[in-house]
Protein backbone atom coordinates (compact mmCIF):
# COMPACT_ATOMS: atom_id res chain seq x y z
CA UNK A 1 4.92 58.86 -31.13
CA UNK A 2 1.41 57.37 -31.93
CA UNK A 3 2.97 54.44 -33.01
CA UNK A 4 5.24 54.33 -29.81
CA UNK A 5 1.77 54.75 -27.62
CA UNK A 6 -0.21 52.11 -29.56
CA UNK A 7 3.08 49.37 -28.92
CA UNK A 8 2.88 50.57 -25.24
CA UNK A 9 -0.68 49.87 -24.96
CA UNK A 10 -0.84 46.43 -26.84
CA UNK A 11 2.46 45.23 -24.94
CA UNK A 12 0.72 46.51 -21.35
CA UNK A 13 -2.82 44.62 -22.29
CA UNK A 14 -0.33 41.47 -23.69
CA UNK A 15 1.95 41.71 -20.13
CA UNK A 16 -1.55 41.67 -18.07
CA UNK A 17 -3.37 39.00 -19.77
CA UNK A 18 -0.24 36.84 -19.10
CA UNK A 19 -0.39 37.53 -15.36
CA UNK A 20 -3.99 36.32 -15.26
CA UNK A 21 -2.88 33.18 -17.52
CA UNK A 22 0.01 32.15 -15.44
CA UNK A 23 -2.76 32.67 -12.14
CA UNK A 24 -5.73 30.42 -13.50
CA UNK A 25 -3.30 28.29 -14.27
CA UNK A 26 -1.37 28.03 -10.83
CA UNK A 27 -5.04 27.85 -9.30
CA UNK A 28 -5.83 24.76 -11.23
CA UNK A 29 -2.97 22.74 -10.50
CA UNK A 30 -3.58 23.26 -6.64
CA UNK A 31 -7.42 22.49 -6.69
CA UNK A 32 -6.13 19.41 -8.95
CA UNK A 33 -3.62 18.57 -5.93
CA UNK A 34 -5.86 18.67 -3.29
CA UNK A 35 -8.57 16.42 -4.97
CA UNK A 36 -8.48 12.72 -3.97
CA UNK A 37 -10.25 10.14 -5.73
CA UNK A 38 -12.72 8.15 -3.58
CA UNK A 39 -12.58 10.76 -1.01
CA UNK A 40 -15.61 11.45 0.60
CA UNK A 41 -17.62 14.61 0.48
CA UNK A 42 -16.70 15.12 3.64
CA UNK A 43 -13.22 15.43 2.81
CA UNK A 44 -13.43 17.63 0.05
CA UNK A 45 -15.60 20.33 2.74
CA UNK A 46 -12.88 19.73 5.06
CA UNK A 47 -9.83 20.86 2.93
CA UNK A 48 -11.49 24.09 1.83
CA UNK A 49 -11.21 25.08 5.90
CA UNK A 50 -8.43 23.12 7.06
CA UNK A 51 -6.39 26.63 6.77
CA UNK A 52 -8.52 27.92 9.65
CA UNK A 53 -9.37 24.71 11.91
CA UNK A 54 -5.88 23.53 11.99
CA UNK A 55 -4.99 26.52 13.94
CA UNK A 56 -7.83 25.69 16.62
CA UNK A 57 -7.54 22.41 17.91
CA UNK A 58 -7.21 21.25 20.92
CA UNK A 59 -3.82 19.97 21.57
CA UNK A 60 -3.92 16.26 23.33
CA UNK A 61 -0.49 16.40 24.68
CA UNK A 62 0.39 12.75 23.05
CA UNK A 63 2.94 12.81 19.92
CA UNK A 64 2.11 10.75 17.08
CA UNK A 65 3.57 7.69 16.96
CA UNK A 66 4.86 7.71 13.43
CA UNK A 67 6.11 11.13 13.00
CA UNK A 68 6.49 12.48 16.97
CA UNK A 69 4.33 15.22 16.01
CA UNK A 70 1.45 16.68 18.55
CA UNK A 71 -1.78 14.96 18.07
CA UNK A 72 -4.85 16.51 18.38
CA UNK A 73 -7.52 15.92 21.31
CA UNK A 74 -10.51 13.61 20.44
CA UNK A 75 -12.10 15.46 23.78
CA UNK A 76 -15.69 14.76 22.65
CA UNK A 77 -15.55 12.57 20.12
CA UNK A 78 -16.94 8.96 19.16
CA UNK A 79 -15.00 6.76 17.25
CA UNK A 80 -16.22 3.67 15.76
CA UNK A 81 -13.85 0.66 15.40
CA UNK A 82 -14.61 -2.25 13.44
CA UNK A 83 -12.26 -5.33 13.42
CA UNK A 84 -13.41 -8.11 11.05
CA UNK A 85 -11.85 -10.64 13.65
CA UNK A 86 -9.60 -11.26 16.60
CA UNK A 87 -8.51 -14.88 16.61
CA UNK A 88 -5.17 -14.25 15.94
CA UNK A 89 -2.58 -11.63 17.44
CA UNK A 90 -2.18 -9.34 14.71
CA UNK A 91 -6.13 -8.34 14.59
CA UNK A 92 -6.05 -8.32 18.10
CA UNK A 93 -3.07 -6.20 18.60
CA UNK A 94 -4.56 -3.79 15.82
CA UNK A 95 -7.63 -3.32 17.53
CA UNK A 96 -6.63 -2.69 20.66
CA UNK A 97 -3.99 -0.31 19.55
CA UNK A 98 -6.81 1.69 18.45
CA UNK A 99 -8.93 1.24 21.16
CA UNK A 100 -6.31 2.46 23.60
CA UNK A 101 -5.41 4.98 21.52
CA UNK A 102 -8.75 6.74 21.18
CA UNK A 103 -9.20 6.45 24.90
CA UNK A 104 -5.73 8.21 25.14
CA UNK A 105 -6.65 10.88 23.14
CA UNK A 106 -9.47 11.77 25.61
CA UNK A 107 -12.33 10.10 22.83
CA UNK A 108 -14.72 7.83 23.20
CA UNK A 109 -14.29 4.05 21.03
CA UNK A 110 -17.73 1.98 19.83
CA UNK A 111 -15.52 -1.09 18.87
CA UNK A 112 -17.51 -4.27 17.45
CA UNK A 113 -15.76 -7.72 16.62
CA UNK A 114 -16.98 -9.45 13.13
CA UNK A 115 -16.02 -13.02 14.75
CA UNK A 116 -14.55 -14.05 11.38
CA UNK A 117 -18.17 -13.62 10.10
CA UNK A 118 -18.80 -11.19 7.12
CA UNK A 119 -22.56 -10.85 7.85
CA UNK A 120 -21.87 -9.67 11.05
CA UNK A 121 -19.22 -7.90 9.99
CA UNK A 122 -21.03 -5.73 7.70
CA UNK A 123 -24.14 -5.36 10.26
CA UNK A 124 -21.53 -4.32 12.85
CA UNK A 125 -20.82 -1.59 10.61
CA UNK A 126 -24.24 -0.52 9.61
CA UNK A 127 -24.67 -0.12 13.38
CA UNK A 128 -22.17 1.89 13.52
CA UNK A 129 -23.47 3.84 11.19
CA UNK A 130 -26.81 4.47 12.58
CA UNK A 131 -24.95 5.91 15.94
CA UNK A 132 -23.45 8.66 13.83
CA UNK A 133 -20.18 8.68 15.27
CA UNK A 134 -17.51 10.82 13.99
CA UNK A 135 -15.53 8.63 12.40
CA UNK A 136 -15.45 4.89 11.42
CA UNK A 137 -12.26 2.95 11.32
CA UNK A 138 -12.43 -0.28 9.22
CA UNK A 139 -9.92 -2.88 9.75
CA UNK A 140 -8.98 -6.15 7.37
CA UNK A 141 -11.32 -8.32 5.54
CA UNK A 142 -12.15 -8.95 1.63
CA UNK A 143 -12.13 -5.74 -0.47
CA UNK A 144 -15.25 -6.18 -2.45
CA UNK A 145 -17.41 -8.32 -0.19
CA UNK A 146 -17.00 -5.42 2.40
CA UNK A 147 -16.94 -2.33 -0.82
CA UNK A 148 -21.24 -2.01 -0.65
CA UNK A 149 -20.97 -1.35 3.27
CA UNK A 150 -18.45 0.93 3.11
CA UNK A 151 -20.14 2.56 0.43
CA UNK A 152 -22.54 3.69 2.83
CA UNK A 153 -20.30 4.67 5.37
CA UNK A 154 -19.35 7.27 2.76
CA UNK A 155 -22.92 8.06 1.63
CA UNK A 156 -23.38 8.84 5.31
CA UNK A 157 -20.59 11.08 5.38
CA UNK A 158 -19.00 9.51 8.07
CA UNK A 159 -15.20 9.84 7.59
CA UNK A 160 -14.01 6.39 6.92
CA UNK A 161 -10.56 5.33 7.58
CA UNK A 162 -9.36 1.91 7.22
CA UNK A 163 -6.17 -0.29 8.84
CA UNK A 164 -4.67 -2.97 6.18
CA UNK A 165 -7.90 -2.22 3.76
CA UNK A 166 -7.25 -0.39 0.66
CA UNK A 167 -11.15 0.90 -0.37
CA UNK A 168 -11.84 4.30 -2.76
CA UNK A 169 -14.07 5.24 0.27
CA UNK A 170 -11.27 5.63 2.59
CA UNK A 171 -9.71 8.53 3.58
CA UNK A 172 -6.22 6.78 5.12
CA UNK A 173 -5.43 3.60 5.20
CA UNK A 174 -2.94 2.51 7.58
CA UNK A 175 -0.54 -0.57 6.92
CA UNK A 176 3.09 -2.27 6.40
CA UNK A 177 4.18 -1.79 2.97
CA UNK A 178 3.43 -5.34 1.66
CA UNK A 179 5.17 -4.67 -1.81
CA UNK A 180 8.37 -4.38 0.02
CA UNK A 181 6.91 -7.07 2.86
CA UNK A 182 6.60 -9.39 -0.48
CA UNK A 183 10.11 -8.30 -2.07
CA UNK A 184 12.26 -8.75 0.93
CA UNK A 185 11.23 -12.45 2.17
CA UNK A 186 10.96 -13.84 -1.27
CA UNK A 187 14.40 -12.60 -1.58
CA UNK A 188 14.96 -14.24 1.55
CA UNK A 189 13.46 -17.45 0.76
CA UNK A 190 15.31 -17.81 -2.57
CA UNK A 191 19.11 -16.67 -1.43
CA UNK A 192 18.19 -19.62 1.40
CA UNK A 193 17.61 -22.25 -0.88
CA UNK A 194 20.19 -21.69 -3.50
CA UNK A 195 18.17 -20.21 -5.84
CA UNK A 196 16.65 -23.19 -6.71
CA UNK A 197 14.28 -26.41 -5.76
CA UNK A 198 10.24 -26.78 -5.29
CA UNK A 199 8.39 -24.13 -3.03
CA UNK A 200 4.72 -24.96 -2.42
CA UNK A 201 2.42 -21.73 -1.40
CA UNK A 202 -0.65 -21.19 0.43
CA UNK A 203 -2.94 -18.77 -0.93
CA UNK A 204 -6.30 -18.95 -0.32
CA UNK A 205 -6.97 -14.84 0.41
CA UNK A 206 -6.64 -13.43 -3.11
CA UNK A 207 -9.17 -10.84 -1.88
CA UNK A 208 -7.47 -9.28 0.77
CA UNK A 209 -5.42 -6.99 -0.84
CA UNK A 210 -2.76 -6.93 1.57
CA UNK A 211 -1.96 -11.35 1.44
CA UNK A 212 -2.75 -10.89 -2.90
CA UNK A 213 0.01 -7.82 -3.12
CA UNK A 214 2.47 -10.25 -1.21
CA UNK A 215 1.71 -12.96 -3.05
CA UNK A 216 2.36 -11.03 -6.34
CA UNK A 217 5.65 -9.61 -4.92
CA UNK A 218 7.20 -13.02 -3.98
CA UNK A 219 6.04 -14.72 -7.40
CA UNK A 220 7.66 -11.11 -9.28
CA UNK A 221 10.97 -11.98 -7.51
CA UNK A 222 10.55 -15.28 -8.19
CA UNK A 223 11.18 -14.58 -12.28
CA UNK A 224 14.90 -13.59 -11.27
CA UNK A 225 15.37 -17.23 -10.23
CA UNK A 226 14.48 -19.63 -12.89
CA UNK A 227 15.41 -22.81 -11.29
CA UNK A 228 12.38 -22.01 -9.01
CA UNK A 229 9.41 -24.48 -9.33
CA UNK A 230 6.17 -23.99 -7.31
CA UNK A 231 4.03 -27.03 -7.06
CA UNK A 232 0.74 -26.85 -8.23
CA UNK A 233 -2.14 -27.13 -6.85
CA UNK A 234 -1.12 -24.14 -4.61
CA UNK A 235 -2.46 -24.75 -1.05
CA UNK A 236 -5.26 -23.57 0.33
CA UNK A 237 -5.26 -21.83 3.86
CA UNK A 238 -8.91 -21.55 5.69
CA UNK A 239 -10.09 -19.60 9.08
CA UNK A 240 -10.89 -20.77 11.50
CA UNK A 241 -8.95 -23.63 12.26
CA UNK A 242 -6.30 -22.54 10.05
CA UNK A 243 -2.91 -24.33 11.99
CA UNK A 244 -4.52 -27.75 11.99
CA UNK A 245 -5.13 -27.77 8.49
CA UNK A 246 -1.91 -26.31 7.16
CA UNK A 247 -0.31 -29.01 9.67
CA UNK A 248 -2.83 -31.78 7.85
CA UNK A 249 -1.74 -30.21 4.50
CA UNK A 250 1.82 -30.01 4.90
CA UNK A 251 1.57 -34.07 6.20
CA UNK A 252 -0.09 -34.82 3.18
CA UNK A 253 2.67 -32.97 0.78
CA UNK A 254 5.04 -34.71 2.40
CA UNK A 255 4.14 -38.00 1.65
CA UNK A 256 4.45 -36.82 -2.04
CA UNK A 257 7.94 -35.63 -1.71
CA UNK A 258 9.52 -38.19 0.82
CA UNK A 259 12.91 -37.91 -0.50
CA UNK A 260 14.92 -34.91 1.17
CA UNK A 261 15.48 -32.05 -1.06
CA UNK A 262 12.55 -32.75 -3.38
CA UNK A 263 10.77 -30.39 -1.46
CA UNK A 264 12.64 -26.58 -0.24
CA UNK A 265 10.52 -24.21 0.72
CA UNK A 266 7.06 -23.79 2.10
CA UNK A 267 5.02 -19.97 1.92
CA UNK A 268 2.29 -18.51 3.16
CA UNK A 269 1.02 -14.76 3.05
CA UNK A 270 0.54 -15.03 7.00
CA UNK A 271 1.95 -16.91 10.35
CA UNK A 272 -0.63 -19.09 11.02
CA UNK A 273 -0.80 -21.33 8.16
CA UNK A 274 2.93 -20.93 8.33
CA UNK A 275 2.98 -22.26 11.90
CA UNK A 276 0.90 -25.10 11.18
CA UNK A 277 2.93 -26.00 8.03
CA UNK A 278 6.83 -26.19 10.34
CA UNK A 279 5.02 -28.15 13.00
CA UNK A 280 4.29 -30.83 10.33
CA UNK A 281 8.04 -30.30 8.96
CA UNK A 282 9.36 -30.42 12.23
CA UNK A 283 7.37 -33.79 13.65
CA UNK A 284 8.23 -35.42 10.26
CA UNK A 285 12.10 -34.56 10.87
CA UNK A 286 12.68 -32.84 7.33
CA UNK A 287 14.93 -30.05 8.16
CA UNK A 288 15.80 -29.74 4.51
CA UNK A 289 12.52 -27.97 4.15
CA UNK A 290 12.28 -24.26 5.61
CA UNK A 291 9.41 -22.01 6.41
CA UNK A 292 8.26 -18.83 5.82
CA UNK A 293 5.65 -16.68 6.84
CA UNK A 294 4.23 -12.78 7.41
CA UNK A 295 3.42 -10.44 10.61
CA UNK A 296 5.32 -11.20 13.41
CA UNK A 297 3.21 -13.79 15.70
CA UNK A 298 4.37 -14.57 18.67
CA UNK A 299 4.49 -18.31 18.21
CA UNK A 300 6.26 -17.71 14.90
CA UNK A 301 9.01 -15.38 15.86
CA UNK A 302 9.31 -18.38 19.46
CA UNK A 303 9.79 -21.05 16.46
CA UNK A 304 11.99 -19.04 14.72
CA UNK A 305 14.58 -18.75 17.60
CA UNK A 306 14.54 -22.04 18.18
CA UNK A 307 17.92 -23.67 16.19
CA UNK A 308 15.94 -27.35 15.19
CA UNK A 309 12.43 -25.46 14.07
CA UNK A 310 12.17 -25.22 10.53
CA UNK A 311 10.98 -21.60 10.49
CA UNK A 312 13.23 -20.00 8.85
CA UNK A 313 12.57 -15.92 8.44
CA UNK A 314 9.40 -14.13 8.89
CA UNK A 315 8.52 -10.83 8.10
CA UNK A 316 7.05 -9.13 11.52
CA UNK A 317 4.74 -5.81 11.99
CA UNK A 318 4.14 -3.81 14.62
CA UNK A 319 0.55 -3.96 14.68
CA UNK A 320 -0.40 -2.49 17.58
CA UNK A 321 1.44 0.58 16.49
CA UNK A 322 -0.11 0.24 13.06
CA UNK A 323 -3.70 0.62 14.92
CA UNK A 324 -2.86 3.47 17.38
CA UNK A 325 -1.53 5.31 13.56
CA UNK A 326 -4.81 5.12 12.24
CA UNK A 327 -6.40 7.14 15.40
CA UNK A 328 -3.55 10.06 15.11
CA UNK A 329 -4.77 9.94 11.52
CA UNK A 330 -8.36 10.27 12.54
CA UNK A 331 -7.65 12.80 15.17
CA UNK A 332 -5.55 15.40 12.83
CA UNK A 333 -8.27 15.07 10.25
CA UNK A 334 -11.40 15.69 12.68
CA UNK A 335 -9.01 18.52 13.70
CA UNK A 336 -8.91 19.81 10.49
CA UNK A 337 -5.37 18.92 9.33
CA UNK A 338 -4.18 17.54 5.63
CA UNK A 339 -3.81 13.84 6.36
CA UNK A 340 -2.34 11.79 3.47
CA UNK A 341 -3.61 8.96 1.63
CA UNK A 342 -1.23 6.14 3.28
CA UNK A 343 0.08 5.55 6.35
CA UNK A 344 3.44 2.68 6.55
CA UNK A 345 4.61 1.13 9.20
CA UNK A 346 7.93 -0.24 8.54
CA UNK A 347 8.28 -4.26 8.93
CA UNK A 348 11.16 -5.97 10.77
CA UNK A 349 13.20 -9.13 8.74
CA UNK A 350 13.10 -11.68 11.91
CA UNK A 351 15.88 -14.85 11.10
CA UNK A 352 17.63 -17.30 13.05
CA UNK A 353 20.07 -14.67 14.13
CA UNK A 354 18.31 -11.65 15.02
CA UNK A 355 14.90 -13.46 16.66
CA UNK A 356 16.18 -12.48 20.13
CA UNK A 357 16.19 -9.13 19.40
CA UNK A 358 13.81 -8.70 17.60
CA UNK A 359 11.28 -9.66 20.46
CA UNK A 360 12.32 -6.85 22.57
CA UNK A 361 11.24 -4.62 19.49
CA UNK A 362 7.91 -6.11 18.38
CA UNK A 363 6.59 -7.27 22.12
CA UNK A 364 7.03 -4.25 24.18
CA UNK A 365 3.14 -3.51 24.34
């Protein structure tokens, strides 16, 4: 029987440490979960009460336009909004989606325009950040020029979220998904041409992420189809001014490759260049050459439903909706809800035969 008792005891002490194993253990995977890197202190304070807040909010009556579920009230709240530019629709209709939204939402929006200047850019933002609002949303521009500024956005503690700007200091950021964006027209571009012939590129914004993971996509793809060539040099886009030049630029490249089929395909990681590039194909009558471009401008998707342009297929974004995502993000966060680290907004092919269509879709703001 002593025997019996002692295998009881040890087998009782062995069953309980187990439990308490098996706990810690379950404890440390969800603190593990729930840690984001490059979150912001703010954050972390925030998830460790986000079981009592989310309960409290204020509903704002508005559904989110992502997911079509209620989005909190930003009754009371400032929200800064900092666009590095608006020359061209999709900045514009980014902005003002969030702009509109905020105001929607009941908050109040401090929104400053960088001009295509990064000096002013940055000292919109430090601006911003000595009104103490409570929340900054940072949209485009160069990921390490603008990484120092946003740095102390986060030192701050200022919730920082961020529209087509990947940063470690940002809670959300809110975008297309370029990999597929960059999969799905190369694909495009390659079936159109046979799967083989010269394709010059423009690509002069390595350092915004979003025009350097496109750029990477289309040049993956491109090592299914061997009988591609690109021409080197690559071509360089600029802002401002950016159709003129691609139109000067394209001119030029076509006086190296008069003869027609020498030359397929022309690329560029947005519509502008893209624009500037079929108005030079399309003046020089060389509708062996097609065109493709990125985000749905208006002048773009026009060219593209017209039968003699030589834009060919461009992938479009809703960015209007893309910028009123970013404020349902903001507003479920200041509300205390989990908000996740990405936030897509699917793209729409546009080609010759959908173009009609498709304007009904992308231009109903």
């Amino acid at each position: 029987m002593l025997t019996i008792s002692k295998f009881k005891r040890g087998f009782t002490f062995l069953f309980i440490l187990s439990i308490l194993m098996i706990s810690a253990c379950s404890n440390d995977t969800v603190s593990t979960g729930n840690t984001k890197s490059g979150a912001t202190d703010t954050a972390a304070n925030n998830n460790s009460s986000k079981e009592n807040n989310s309960k409290n909010y204020k509903d704002s009556g508005v559904k989110g336009v992502i997911d079509g579920k209620p989005v909190p009230s930003l009754e009371g709240k400032k929200i800064g909004v900092a666009v590095i530019g608006t020359d061209h629709n999709w900045d514009r209709q980014a902005y003002q989606g969030q702009i509109d939204r905020i105001k929607e939402l009941g908050g109040v929006p401090i929104a400053v325009d960088g001009e295509r200047n990064d000096q002013k850019h940055i000292a919109d933002i430090e601006n911003l950040i000595s009104q103490k609002p409570d929340a900054i949303i940072k949209q485009l521009g160069d990921t390490k020029v603008f990484a120092p500024v946003l740095k102390k956005v986060h030192t701050a503690k200022i919730p920082l979220f961020t529209v087509d700007h990947p940063s470690e200091y940002s809670i959300t950021n809110h975008m297309s998904d370029n990999y597929f964006i960059g999969e799905a027209l190369a694909r495009k571009m390659f079936e159109d041409i046979g799967g083989e012939g010269k394709i010059a590129v423009f690509n002069g914004f390595s350092g915004v992420r979003v025009c350097a993971i496109r750029y990477d996509m289309m040049k993956y793809v491109a090592k299914d189809y061997p009988k591609i060539e690109f021409i080197e040099p690559e071509l360089q886009d600029v802002i401002p001014g950016t159709i003129e030049d691609a139109r000067k630029k394209v001119q030029d490249l076509l006086v190296k490759y008069p003869k027609k089929g020498e030359l397929k395909a022309i690329w560029a990681a947005w519509d502008i260049p893209s624009i500037g590039a079929a108005q030079a194909v399309d003046a020089a009558g060389r509708s062996d050459i097609k065109v493709y471009g990125v985000d749905g401008d208006p002048a773009a998707i026009d060219m593209i439903g017209d039968p003699n342009s030589s834009f060919a297929a461009d992938m479009a974004q809703e960015p209007y909706k893309i910028g009123q995502s970013a404020v349902d993000t903001v507003a479920r966060y200041l509300a205390g809800q989990q908000v996740p680290t990405s936030v897509y907004v699917d793209p729409l092919l546009v080609t010759k035969d959908n173009a009609e269509e498709a304007k009904k879709i992308l231009f109903k703001n």
